[in-house]
Protein backbone atom coordinates (compact mmCIF):
# COMPACT_ATOMS: atom_id res chain seq x y z
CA UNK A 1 159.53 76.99 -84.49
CA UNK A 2 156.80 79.33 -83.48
CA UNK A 3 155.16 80.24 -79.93
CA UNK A 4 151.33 79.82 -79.61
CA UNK A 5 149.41 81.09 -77.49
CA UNK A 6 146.21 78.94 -76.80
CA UNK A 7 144.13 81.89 -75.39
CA UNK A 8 141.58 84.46 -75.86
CA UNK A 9 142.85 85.82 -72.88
CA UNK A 10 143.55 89.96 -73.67
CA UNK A 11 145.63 89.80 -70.14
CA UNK A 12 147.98 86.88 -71.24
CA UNK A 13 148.28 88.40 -74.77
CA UNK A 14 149.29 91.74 -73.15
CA UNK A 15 151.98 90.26 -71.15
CA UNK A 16 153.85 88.53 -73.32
CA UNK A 17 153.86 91.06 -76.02
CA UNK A 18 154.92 93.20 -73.54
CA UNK A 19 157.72 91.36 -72.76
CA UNK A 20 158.92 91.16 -76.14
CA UNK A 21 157.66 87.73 -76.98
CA UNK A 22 156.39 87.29 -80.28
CA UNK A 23 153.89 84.33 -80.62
CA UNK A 24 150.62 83.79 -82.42
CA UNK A 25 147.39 82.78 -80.87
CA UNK A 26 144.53 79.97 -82.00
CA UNK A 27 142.35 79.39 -79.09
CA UNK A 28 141.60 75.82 -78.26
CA UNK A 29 138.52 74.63 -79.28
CA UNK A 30 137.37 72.52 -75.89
CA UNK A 31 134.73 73.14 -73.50
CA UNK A 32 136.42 73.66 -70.05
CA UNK A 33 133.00 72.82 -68.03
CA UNK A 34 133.05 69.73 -69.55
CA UNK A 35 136.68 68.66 -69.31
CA UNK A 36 136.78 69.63 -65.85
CA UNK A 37 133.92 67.61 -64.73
CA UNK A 38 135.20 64.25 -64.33
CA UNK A 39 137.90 66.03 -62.60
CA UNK A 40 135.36 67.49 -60.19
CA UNK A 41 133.65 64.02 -59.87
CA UNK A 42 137.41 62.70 -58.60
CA UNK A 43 137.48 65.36 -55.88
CA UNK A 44 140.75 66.86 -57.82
CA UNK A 45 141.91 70.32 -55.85
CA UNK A 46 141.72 74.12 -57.35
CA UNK A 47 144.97 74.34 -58.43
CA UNK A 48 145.21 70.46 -60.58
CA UNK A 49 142.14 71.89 -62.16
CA UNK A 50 143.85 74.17 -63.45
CA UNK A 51 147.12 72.67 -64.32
CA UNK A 52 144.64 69.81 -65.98
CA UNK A 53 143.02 72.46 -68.22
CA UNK A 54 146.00 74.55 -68.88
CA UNK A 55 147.76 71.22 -69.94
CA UNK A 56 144.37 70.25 -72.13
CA UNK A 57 144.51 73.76 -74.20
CA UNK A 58 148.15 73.49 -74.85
CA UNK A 59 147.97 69.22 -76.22
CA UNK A 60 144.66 70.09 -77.72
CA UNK A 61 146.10 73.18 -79.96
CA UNK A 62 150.16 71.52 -80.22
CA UNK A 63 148.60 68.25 -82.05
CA UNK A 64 147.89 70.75 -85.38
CA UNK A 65 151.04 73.07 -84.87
CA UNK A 66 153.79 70.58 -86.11
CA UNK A 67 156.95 71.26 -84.10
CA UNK A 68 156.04 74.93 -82.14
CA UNK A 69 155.57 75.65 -78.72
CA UNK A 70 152.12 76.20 -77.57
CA UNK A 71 151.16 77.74 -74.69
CA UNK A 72 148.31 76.97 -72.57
CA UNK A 73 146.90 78.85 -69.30
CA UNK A 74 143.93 78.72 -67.12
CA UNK A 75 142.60 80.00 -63.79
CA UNK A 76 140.68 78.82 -61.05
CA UNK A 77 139.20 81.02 -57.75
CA UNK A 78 138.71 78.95 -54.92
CA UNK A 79 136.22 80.24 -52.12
CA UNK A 80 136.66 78.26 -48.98
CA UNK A 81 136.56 74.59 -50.88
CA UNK A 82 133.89 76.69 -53.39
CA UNK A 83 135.25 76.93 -57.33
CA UNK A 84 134.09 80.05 -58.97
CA UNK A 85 134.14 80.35 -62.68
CA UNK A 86 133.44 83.35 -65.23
CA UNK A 87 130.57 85.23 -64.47
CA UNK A 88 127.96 84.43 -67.26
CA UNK A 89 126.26 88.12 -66.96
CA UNK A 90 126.52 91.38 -64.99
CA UNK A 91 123.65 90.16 -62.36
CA UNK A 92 125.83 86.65 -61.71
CA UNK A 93 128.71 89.11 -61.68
CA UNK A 94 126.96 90.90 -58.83
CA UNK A 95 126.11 88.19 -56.90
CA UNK A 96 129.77 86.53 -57.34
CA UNK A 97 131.42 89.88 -55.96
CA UNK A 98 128.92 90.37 -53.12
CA UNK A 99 130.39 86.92 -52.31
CA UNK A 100 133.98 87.52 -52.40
CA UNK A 101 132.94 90.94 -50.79
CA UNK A 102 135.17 90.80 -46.73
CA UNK A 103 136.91 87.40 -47.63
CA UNK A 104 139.71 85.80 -49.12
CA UNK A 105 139.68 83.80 -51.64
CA UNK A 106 142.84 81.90 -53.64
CA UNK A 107 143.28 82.11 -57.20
CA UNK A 108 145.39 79.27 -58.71
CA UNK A 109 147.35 80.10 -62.19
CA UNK A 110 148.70 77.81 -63.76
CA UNK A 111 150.65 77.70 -67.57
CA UNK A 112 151.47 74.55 -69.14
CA UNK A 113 153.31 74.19 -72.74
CA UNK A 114 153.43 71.48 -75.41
CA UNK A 115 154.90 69.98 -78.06
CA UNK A 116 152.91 67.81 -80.94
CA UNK A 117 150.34 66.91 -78.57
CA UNK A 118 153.59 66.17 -75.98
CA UNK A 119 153.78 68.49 -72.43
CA UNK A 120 156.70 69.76 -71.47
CA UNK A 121 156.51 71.80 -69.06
CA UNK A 122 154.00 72.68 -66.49
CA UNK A 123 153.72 75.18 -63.10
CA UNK A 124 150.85 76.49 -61.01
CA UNK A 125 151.26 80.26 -58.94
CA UNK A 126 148.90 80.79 -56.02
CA UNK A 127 147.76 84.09 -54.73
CA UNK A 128 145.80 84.84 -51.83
CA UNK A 129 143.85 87.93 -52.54
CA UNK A 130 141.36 89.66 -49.64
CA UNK A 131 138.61 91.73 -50.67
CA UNK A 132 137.43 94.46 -48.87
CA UNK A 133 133.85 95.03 -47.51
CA UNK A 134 131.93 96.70 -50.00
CA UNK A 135 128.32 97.81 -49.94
CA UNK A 136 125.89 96.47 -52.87
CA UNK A 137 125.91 99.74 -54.09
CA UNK A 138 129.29 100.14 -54.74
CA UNK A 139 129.55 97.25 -56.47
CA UNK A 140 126.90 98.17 -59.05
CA UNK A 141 128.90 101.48 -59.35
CA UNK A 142 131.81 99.37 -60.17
CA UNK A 143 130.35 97.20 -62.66
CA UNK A 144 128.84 100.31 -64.43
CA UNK A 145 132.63 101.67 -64.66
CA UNK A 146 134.19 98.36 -65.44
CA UNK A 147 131.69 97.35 -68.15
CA UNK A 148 131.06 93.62 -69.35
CA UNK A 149 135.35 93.30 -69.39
CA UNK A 150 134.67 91.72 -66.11
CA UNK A 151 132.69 88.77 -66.90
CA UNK A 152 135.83 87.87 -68.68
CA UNK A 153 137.03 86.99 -65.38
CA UNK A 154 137.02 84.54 -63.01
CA UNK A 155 136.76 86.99 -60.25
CA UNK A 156 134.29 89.58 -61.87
CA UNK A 157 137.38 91.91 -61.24
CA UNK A 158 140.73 92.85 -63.15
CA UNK A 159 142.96 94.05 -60.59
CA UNK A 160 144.92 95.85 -63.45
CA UNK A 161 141.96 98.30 -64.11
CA UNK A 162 139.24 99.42 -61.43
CA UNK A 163 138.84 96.59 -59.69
CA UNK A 164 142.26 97.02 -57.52
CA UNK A 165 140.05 99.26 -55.54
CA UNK A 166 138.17 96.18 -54.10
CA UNK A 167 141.31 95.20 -52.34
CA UNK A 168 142.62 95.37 -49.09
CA UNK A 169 145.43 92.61 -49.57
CA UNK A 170 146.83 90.48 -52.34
CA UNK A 171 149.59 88.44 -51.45
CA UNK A 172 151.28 86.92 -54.76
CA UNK A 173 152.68 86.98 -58.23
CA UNK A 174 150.90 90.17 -59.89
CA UNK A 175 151.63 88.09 -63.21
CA UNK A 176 150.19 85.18 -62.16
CA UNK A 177 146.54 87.26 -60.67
CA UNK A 178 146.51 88.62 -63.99
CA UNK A 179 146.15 85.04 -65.53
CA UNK A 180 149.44 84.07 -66.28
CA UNK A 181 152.73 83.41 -63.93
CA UNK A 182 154.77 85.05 -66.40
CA UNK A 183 158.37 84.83 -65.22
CA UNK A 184 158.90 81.15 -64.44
CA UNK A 185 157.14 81.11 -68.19
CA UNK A 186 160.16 83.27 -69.51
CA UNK A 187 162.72 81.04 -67.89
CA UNK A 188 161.45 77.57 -69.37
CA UNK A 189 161.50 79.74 -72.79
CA UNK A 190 164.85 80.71 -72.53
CA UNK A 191 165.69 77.42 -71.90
CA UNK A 192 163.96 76.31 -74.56
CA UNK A 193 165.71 79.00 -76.90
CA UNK A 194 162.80 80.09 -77.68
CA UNK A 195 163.29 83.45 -76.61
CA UNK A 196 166.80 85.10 -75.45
């Protein structure tokens, strides 16, 4: 039995191989606006979203693994009752962090695994994270620094690089901001023996 990782995610690959996990990655080919929609439509909250699409990625990729483990994760920043998604350029990247700019905002992380198509296992982590003011200009400064890397977030920030400095508070699982709630991961592996 392998591990699979169904993500393009450079954060999620980084923590498990730096935990020692060996697993190999084939990203799973849905399209997360459109799967999420009808959830949308049914008034589902932040955090099933993302359960729902980390559970999709993981069945989705499982069904052509045979008997390994794949791993699925997602992310989803919730705004006062407002989902934010990926940036789609550095001006929408702009406008997203002027927004978060003096707030709080929750980010829900949740990891779900499979089995041929089967889940087995599912959690969600929820961090509260409160940005600090920050003047338009700085946040063009930042962007310049941080480069396009940040429109691979949902946030338009990587709080493991130069975008810590926006904060004034984060309250939760560093793993779990990063894009995956790695430890309660490693414990439903072990169990698994899939890891030691």
């Amino acid at each position: 039995m392998s591990l699979v990782l169904a993500s393009g995610s450079r954060a999620r690959q980084a923590l498990l191989a730096n935990a020692g996990v060996a697993f190999d990655i084939v990203l799973a080919a849905i399209d997360e606006r459109a799967a999420e929609q009808p959830l949308l439509d049914a008034g589902a909250s932040p955090d099933d979203i993302a359960l729902a699409l980390a559970m999709i990625k993981a069945s989705s990729v499982s069904e052509n693994r045979g008997g390994d483990l794949v791993i699925g994760a997602d992310q989803v920043l919730d705004l006062d009752v407002e989902r934010l998604t990926k940036p789609a350029d550095m001006e929408a990247a702009r406008r997203q962090l002027l927004r978060l700019s003096g707030r709080t905002h929750v980010l829900h992380s949740a990891v779900a695994t499979a089995r041929t198509g089967e889940i087995l296992w599912q959690h969600v982590e929820t961090a509260r994270l409160t940005m600090r003011r920050i003047e338009p200009a700085e946040i063009g400064r930042y962007l310049a620094e941080a480069g396009p890397a940040v429109l691979t977030s949902v946030g338009a920030y990587q709080v493991e690089g130069p975008g810590i400095r926006l904060f004034e508070r984060i309250d939760g699982d560093y793993f779990a901001i990063l894009g995956l709630p790695l430890l309660p991961l490693l414990a439903f592996l072990r169990s698994e023996g899939a890891i030691e």
